[in-house]
Protein backbone atom coordinates (compact mmCIF):
# COMPACT_ATOMS: atom_id res chain seq x y z
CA UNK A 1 -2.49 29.35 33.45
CA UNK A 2 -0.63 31.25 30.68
CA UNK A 3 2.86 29.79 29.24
CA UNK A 4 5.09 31.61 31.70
CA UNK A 5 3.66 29.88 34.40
CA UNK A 6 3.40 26.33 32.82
CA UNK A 7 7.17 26.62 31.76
CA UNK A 8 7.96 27.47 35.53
CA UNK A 9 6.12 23.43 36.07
CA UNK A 10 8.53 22.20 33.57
CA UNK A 11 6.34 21.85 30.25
CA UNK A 12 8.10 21.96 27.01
CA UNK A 13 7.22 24.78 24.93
CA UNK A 14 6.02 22.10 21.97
CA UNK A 15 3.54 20.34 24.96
CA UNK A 16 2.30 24.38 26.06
CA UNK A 17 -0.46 23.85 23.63
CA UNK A 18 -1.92 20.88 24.81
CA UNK A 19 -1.05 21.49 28.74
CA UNK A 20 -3.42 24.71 28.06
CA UNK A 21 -6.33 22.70 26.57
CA UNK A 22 -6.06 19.99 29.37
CA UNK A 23 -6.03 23.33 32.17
CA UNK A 24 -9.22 24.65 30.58
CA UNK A 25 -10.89 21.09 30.16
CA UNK A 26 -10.44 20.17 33.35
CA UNK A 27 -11.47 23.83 35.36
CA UNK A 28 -14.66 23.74 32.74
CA UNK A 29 -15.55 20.12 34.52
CA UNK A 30 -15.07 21.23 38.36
CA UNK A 31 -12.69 18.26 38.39
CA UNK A 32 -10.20 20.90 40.09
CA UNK A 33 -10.08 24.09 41.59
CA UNK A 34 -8.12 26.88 42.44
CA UNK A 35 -4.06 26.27 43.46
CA UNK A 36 -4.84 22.42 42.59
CA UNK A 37 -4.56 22.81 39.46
CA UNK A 38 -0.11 24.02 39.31
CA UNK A 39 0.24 20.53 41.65
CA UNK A 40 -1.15 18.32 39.08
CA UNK A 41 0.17 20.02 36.19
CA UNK A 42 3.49 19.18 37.81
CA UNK A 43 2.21 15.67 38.57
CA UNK A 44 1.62 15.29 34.99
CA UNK A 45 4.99 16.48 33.75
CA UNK A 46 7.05 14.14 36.38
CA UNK A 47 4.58 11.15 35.89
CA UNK A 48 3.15 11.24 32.36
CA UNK A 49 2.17 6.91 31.71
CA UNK A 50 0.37 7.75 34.76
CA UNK A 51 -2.47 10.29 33.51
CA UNK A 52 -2.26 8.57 29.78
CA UNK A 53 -5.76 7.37 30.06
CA UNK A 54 -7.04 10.91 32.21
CA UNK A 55 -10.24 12.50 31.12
CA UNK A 56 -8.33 15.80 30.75
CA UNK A 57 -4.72 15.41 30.59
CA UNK A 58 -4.06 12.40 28.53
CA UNK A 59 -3.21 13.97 25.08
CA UNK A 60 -1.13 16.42 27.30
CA UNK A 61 0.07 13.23 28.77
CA UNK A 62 1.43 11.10 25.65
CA UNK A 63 2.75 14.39 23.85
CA UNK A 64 5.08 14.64 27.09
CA UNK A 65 5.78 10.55 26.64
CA UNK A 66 6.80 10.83 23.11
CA UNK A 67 8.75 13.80 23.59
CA UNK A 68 10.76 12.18 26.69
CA UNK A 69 10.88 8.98 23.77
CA UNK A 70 12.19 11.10 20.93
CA UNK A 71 15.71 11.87 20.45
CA UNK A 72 16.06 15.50 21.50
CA UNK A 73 17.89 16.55 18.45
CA UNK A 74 17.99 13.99 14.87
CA UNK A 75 18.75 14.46 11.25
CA UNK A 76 17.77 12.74 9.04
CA UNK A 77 19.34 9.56 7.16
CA UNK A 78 20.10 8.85 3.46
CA UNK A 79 18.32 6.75 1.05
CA UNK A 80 19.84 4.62 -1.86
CA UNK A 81 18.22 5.49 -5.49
CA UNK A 82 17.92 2.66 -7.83
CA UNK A 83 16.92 4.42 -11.55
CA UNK A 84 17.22 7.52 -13.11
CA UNK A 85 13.77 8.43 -14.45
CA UNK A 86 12.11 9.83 -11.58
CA UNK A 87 11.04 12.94 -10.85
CA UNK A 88 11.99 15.64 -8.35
CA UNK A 89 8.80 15.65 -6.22
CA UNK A 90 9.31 11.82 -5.56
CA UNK A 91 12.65 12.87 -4.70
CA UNK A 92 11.53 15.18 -2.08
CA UNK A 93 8.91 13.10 -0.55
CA UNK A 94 11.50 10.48 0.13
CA UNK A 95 13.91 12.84 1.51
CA UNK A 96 10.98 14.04 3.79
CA UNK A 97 10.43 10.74 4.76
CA UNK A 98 14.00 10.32 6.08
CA UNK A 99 13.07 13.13 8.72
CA UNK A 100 11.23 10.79 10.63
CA UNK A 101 12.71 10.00 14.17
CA UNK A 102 12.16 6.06 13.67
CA UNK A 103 13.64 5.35 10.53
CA UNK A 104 16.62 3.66 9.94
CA UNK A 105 17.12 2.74 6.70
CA UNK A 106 15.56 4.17 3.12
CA UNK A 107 15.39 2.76 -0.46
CA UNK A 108 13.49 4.70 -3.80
CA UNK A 109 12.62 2.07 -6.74
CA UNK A 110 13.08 3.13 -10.32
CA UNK A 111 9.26 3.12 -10.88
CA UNK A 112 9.04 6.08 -7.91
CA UNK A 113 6.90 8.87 -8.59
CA UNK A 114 4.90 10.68 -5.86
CA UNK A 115 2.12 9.66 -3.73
CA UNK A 116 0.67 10.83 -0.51
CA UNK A 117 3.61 10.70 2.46
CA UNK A 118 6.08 8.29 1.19
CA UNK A 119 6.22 7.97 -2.73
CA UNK A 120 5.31 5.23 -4.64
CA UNK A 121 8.30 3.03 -5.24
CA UNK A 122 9.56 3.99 -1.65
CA UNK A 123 10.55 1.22 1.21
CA UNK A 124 11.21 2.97 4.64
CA UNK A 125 12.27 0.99 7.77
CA UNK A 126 11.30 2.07 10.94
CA UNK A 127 12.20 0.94 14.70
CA UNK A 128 8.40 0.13 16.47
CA UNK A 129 6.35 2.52 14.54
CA UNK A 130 3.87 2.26 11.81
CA UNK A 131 3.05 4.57 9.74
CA UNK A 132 -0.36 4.20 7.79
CA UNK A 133 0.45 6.42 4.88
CA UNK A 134 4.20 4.92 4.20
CA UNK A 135 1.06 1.89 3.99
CA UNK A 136 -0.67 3.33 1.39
CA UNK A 137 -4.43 3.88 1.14
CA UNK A 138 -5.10 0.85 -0.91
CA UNK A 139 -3.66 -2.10 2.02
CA UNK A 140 -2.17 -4.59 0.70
CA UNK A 141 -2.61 -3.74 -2.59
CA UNK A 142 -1.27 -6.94 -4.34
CA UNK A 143 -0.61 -9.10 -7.92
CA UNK A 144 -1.41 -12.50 -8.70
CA UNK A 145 -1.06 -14.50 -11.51
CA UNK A 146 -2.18 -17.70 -12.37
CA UNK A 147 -1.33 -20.30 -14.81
CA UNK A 148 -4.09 -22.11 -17.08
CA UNK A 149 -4.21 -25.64 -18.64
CA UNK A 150 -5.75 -23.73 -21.95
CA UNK A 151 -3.93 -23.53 -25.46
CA UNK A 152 -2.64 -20.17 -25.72
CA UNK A 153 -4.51 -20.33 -29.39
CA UNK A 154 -7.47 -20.14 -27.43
CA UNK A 155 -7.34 -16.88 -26.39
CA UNK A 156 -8.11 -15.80 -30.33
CA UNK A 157 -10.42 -18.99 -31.60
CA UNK A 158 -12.41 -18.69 -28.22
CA UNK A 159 -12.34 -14.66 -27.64
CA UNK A 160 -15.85 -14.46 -26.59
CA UNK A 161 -15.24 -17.02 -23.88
CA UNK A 162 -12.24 -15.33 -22.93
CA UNK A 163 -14.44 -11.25 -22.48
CA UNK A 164 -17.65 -13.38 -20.95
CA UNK A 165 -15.25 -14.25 -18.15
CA UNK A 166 -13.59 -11.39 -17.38
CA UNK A 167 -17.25 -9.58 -17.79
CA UNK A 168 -19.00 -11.85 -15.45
CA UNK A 169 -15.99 -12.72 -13.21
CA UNK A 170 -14.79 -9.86 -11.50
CA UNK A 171 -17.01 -6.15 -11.46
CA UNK A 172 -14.65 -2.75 -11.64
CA UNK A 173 -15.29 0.45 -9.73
CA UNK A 174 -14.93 2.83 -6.36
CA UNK A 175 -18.01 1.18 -4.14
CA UNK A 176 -18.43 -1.90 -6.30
CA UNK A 177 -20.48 -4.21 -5.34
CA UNK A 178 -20.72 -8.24 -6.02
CA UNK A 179 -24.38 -9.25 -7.11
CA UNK A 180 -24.53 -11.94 -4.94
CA UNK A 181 -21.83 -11.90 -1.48
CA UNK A 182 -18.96 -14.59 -1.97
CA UNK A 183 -17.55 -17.28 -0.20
CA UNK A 184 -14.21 -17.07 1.72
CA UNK A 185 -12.79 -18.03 4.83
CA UNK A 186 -11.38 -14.82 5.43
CA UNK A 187 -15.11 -13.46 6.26
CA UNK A 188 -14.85 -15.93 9.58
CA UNK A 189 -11.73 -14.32 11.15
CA UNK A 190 -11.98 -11.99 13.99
CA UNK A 191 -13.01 -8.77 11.98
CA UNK A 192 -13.74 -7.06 15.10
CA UNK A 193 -9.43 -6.45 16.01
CA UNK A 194 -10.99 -2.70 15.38
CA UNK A 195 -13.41 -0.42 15.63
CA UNK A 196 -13.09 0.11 11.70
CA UNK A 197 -13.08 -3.73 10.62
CA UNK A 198 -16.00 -4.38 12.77
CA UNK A 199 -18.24 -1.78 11.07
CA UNK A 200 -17.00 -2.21 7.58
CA UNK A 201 -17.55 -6.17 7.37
CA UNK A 202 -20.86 -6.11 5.63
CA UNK A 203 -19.39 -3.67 2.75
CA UNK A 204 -15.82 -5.96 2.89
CA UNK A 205 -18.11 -8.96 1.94
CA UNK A 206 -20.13 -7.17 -0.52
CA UNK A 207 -16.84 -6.12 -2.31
CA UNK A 208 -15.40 -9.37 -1.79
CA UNK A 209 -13.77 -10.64 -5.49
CA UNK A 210 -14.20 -6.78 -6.84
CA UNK A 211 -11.35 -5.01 -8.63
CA UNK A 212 -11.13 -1.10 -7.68
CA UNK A 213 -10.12 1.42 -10.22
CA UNK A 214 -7.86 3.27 -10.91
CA UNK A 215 -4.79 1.12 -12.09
CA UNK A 216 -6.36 -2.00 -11.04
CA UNK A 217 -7.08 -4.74 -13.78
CA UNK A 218 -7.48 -8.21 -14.75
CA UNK A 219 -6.23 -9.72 -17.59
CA UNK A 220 -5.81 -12.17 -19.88
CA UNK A 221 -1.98 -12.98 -21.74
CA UNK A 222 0.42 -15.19 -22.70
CA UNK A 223 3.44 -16.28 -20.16
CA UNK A 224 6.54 -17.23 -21.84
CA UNK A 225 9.09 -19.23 -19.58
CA UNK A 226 12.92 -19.59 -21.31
CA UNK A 227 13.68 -22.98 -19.24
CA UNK A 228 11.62 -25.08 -16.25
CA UNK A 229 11.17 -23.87 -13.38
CA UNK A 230 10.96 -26.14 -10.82
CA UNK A 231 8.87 -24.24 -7.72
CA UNK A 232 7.06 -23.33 -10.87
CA UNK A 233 6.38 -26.61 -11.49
CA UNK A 234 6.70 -25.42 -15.80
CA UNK A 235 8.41 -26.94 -18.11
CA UNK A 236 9.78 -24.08 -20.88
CA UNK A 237 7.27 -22.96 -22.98
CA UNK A 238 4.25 -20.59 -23.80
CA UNK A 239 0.74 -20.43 -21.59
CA UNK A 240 -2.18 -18.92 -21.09
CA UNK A 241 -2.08 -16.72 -17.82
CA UNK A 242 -4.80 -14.52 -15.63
CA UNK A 243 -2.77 -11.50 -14.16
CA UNK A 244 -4.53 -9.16 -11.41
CA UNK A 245 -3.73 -6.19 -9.57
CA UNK A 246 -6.39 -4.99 -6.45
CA UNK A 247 -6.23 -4.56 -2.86
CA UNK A 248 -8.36 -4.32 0.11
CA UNK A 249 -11.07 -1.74 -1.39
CA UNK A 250 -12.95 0.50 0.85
CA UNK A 251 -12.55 -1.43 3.80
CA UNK A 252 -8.60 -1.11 3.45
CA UNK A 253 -9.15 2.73 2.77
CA UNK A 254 -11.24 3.24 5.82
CA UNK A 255 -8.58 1.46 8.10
CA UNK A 256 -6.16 4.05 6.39
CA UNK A 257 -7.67 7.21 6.86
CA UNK A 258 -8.77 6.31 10.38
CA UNK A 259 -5.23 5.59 11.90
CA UNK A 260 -3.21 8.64 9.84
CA UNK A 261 -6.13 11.15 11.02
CA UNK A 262 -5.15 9.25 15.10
CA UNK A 263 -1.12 9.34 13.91
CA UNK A 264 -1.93 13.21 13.07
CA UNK A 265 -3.94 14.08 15.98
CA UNK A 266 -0.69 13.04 18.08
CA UNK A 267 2.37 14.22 15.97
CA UNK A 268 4.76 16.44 18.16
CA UNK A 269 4.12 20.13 17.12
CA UNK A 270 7.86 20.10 16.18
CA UNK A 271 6.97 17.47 13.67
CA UNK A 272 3.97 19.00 11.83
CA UNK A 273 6.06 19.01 9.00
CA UNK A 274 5.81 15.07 8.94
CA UNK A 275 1.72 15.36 8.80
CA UNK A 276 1.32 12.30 6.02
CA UNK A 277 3.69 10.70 7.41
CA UNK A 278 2.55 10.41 11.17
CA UNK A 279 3.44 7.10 13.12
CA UNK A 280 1.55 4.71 15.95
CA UNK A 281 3.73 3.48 18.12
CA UNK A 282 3.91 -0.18 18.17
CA UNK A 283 3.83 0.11 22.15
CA UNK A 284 1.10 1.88 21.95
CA UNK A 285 -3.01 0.48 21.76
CA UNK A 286 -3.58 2.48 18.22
CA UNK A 287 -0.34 1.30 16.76
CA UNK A 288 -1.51 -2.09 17.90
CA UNK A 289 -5.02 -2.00 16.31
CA UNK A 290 -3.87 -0.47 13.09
CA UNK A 291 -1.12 -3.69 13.11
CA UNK A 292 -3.80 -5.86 13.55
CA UNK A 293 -6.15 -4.28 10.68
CA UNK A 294 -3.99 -4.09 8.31
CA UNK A 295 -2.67 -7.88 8.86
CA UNK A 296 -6.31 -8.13 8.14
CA UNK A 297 -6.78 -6.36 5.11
CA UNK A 298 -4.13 -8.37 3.97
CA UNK A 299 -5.94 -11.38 3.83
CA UNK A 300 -8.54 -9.52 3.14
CA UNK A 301 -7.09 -8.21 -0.26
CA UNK A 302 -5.75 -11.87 -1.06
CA UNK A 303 -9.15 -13.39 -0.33
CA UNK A 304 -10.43 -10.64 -3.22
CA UNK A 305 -7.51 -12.09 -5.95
CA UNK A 306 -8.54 -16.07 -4.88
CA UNK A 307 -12.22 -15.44 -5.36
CA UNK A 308 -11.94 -13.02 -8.87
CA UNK A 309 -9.50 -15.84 -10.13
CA UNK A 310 -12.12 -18.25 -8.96
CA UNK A 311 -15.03 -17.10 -10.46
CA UNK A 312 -12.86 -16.14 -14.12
CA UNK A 313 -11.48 -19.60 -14.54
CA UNK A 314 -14.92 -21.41 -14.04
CA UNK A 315 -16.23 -19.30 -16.26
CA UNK A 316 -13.46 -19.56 -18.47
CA UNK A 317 -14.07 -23.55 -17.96
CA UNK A 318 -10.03 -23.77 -16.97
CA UNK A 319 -7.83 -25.17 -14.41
CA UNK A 320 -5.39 -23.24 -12.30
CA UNK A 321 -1.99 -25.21 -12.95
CA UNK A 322 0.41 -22.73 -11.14
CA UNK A 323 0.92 -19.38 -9.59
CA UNK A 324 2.43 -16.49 -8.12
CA UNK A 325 1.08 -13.39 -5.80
CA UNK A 326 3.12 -10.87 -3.80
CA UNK A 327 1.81 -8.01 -1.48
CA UNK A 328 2.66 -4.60 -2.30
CA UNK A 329 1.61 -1.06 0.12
CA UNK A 330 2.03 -3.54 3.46
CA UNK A 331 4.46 -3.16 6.26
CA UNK A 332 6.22 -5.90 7.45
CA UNK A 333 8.27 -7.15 10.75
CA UNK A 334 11.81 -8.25 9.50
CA UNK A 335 15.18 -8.93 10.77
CA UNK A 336 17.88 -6.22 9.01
CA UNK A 337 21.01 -4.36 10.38
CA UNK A 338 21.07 -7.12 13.61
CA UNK A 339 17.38 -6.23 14.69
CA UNK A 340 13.93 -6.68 14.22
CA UNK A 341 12.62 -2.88 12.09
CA UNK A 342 9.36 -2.54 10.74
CA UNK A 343 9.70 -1.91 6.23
CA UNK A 344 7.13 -0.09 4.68
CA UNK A 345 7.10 -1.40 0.96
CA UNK A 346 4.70 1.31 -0.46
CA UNK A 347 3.92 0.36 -4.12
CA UNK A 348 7.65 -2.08 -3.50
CA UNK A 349 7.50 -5.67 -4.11
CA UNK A 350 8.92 -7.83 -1.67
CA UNK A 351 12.19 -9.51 -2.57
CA UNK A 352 14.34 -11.64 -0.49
CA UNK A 353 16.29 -13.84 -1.62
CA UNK A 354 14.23 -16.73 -3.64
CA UNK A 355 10.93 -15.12 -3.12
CA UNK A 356 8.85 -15.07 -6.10
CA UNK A 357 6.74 -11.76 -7.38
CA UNK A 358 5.06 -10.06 -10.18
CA UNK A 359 6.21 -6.55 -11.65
CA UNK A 360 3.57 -5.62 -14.21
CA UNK A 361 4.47 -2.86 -17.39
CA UNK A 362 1.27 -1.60 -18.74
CA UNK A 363 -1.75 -3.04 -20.55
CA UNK A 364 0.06 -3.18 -23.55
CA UNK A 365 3.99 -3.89 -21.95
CA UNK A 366 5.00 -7.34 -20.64
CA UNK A 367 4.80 -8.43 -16.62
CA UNK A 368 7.76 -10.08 -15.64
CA UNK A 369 7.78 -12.82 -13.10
CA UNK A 370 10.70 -12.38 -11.23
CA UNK A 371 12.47 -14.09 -8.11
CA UNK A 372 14.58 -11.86 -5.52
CA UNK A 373 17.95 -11.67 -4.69
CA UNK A 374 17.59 -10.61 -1.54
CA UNK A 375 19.41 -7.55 -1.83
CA UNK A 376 20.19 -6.03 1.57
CA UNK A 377 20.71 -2.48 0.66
CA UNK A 378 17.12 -2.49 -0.76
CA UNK A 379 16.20 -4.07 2.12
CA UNK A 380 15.03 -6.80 0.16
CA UNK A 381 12.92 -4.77 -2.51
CA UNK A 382 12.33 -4.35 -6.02
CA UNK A 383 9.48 -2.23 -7.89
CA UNK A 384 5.77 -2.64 -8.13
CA UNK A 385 5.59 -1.85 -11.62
CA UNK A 386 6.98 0.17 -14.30
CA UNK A 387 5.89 3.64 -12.61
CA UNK A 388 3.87 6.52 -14.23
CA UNK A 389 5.61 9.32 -15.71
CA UNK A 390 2.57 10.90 -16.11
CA UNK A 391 -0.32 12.63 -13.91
CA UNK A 392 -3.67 11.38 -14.24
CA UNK A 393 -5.03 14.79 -15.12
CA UNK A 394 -2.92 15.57 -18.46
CA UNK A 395 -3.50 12.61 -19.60
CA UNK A 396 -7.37 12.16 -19.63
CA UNK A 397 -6.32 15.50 -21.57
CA UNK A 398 -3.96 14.22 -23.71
CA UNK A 399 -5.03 10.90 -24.85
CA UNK A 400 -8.48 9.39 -26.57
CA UNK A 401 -8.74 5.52 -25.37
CA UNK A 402 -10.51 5.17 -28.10
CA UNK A 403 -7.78 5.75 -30.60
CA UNK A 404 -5.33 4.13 -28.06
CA UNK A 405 -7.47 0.72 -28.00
CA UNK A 406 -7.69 0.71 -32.22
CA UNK A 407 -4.20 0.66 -32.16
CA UNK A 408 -3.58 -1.69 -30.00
CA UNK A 409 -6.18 -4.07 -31.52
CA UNK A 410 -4.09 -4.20 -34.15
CA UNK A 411 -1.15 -5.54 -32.21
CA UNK A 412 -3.01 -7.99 -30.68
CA UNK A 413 -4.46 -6.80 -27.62
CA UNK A 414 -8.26 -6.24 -27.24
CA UNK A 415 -8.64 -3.70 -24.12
CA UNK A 416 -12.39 -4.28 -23.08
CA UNK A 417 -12.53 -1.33 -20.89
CA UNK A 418 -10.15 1.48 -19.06
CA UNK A 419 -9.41 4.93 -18.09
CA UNK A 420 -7.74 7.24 -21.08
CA UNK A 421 -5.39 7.71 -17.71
CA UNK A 422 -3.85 4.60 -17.76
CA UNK A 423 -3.03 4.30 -22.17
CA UNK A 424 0.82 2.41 -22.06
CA UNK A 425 2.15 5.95 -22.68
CA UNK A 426 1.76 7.19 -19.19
CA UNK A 427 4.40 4.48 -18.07
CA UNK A 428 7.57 4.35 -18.10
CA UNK A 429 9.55 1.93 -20.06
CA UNK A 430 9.14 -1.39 -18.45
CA UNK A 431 12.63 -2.83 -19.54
CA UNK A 432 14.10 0.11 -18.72
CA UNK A 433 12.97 -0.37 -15.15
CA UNK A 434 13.59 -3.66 -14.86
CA UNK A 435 17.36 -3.24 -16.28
CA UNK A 436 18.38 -0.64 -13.30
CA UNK A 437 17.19 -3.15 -10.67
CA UNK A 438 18.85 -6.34 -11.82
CA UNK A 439 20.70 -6.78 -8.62
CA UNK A 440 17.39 -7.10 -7.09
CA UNK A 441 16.07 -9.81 -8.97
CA UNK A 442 15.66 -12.15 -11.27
CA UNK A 443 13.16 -12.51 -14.44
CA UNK A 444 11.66 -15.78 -14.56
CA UNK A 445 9.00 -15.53 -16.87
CA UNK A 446 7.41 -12.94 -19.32
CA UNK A 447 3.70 -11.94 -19.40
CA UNK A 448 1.93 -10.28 -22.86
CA UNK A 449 -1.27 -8.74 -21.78
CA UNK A 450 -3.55 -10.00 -24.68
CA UNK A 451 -7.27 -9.27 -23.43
CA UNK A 452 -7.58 -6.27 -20.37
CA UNK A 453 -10.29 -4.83 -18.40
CA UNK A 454 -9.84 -2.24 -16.08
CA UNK A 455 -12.58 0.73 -14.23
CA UNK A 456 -13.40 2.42 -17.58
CA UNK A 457 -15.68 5.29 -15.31
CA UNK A 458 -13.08 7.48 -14.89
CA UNK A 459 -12.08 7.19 -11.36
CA UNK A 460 -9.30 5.99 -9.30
CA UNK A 461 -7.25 5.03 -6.65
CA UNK A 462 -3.66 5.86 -5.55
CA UNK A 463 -1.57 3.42 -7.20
């Protein structure tokens, strides 16, 4: 059947395409012959949930549900900026991003810069969709910081002690591996919610209580708290803290590529432009696995902080006193505008009102503990971190870690290992940051990175 004849039965001229492929597919097989073949097409195009699980004609099938879905015609919506520093490509990713048919509502952190799909820093809400690269490739990517019952002195007088832990604690790098498999009860939930989960178990243990690369660390510093806090449970003062930043590893990455390749495969042709930013429906069984997954990987990547801080503080031969984690590059269900909408936080930190987080600077810049203010037009967001203003690439050519670490020595910080990509200079200003989103939240409590490790093998993950 050519297109005249298919647009005679009704198809769309964005479904041709596919009605074509399921015409051939279906002749090839002997499933039908001759004249047959106009009646069904016409079955297809009045009936679509009915032939949604067809040998032939399903992907014909949902491409006619989600255009019958889809608003015929849609522009897109507008997205409040908070900073000034960030560059036009982020800029234009976010603006993208408010193209697709879902959304509702938009937000762009000052620490935005771009990413793949939505930009780092960006927080989309969307009505029953998911969409795995507004996600990030790194799920639930997340900080956590505890507190020790150590003399802050300590990290100088007992330096050795201090590198042996982070050495033998925690092990940096894409595929890295624990020497011996940890202990968690995340490893007993129901890993096989997916086809992907199910198969990458074994390397999800193995990598249990690893740390990544790229901008991924663990570190040593000192937290500095004005007055007590009481959910703190800290009087004012000065302590020793651990600080980490890691997600779900390969597992988490594998769960991402998987679901954006099946968002892809079914994105409307008059929506190729959206390609990293392809949905699931919640409705539908995909959008439903990749929910499930990435809930997952969420424990999953919280499970990897618990264990690292674990093994570091028995090393260390300290006692966790008090803490604070937060998810970042998760999606989450949540009540805004009078209904439920699904916010993608993609390198965001959550922040309704009261909830505690960590927004790190650099390895030589202060983390700031923070508590939200619930901010509705953020839709309850603040940054991740202080943002780079800087590409990887120029600036493995423009810096020597080397010279970088000597310096910083000096000041007090001993980096034990990292990337000449991630030097303090390829941030931007963390105050700066964190003074054009104080209607978002509040600072609690100020970390100073004093001993860091990070990958030092040159590679990386999106931040």
């Amino acid at each position: 059947m050519n297109k005249r004849q298919l647009q005679k039965l009704g198809v769309p001229d964005h479904c041709i395409k596919s009605a074509i492929q399921a015409v051939q597919a279906a002749r090839t097989s002997g499933a039908v012959k001759g004249n047959e073949i106009k009646g069904l097409v016409a079955d297809v195009v009045e009936s679509p949930s009915k032939f949604v699980d067809d040998a032939h004609f399903q992907a014909f099938a949902r491409e006619l549900i989600e255009s019958e879905s889809a608003p015929a015609d849609y522009s897109a919506i507008d997205y409040r900026t908070w900073g000034t520093d960030i560059d036009d490509g982020a800029h234009s990713q976010m603006a993208q991003a408010c193209r697709v048919p879902s959304a509702v509502c938009a937000a762009l952190m000052p620490d935005a810069h771009i990413g793949y799909g939505l930009p780092i820093g960006g927080v989309l809400a969307c009505e029953n969709a998911v969409i795995p690269y507004a996600v990030g490739v790194d799920i639930a990517c997340r900080m956590k910081l505890s507190v020790l019952d150590v003399p802050v002195n300590d990290m100088k007088v007992r330096f050795d002690r201090f590198r042996d832990s982070l050495e033998r604690g925690t092990v940096f790098g894409v595929g890295a591996k624990q020497q011996k498999r940890q202990d968690h009860a995340v490893m007993d939930q129901d890993w096989t919610v997916s086809k992907i989960t199910r198969e990458n178990k074994t390397k999800a243990w193995n990598q249990l209580g690893t740390s990544g690369s790229g901008n991924h660390f663990v570190e040593f510093g000192k937290l500095t708290l004005g007055e007590r806090d009481e959910e703190l449970g800290l009087d004012a003062g000065e302590y020793v803290a651990l600080l980490s930043h890691s997600g779900s590893r390969g597992t988490g990455a594998s769960v991402c590529s998987t679901y954006s390749n099946i968002a892809r495969s079914r994105l409307p042709k008059r929506h190729e432009e959206l390609s990293y930013l392809a949905w699931l429906s919640l409705d539908s069984q995909e959008g439903q696995e990749y929910w499930a997954a990435m809930n997952l990987m969420g424990d999953y990547a919280a499970a990897n902080h618990a264990v690292i801080h674990k093994r570091v503080t028995k090393l260390l031969g300290a006692r966790i006193v008090s803490g604070v984690e937060n998810h970042h590059n998760f999606a989450w269900k949540e009540q805004h505008f009078g209904k439920e909408v699904v916010v993608h936080r993609k390198g965001a930190t959550p922040a309704g009102e009261g909830a505690l987080g960590v927004i790190p600077g650099s390895m030589a810049d202060p983390a700031y503990v923070v508590r939200g203010k619930g901010n509705a037009k953020s839709m309850d967001s603040a940054s991740h971190g202080a943002g780079r203003r800087m590409s990887r690439k120029k600036a493995k050519a423009t810096y020597n870690l080397k010279s970088i670490a000597r310096d910083l020595e000096k000041k007090g910080i001993r980096v034990l290992s990292a990337g000449a990509d991630e030097v303090p200079s390829v941030y931007k200003n963390i105050d700066d940051v964190m003074s054009e989103q104080q209607d978002l939240v509040d600072i609690v409590a100020r970390f100073d990175p004093k001993i860091v490790k990070m990958c030092g093998d040159g590679s990386r993950a999106e931040d």
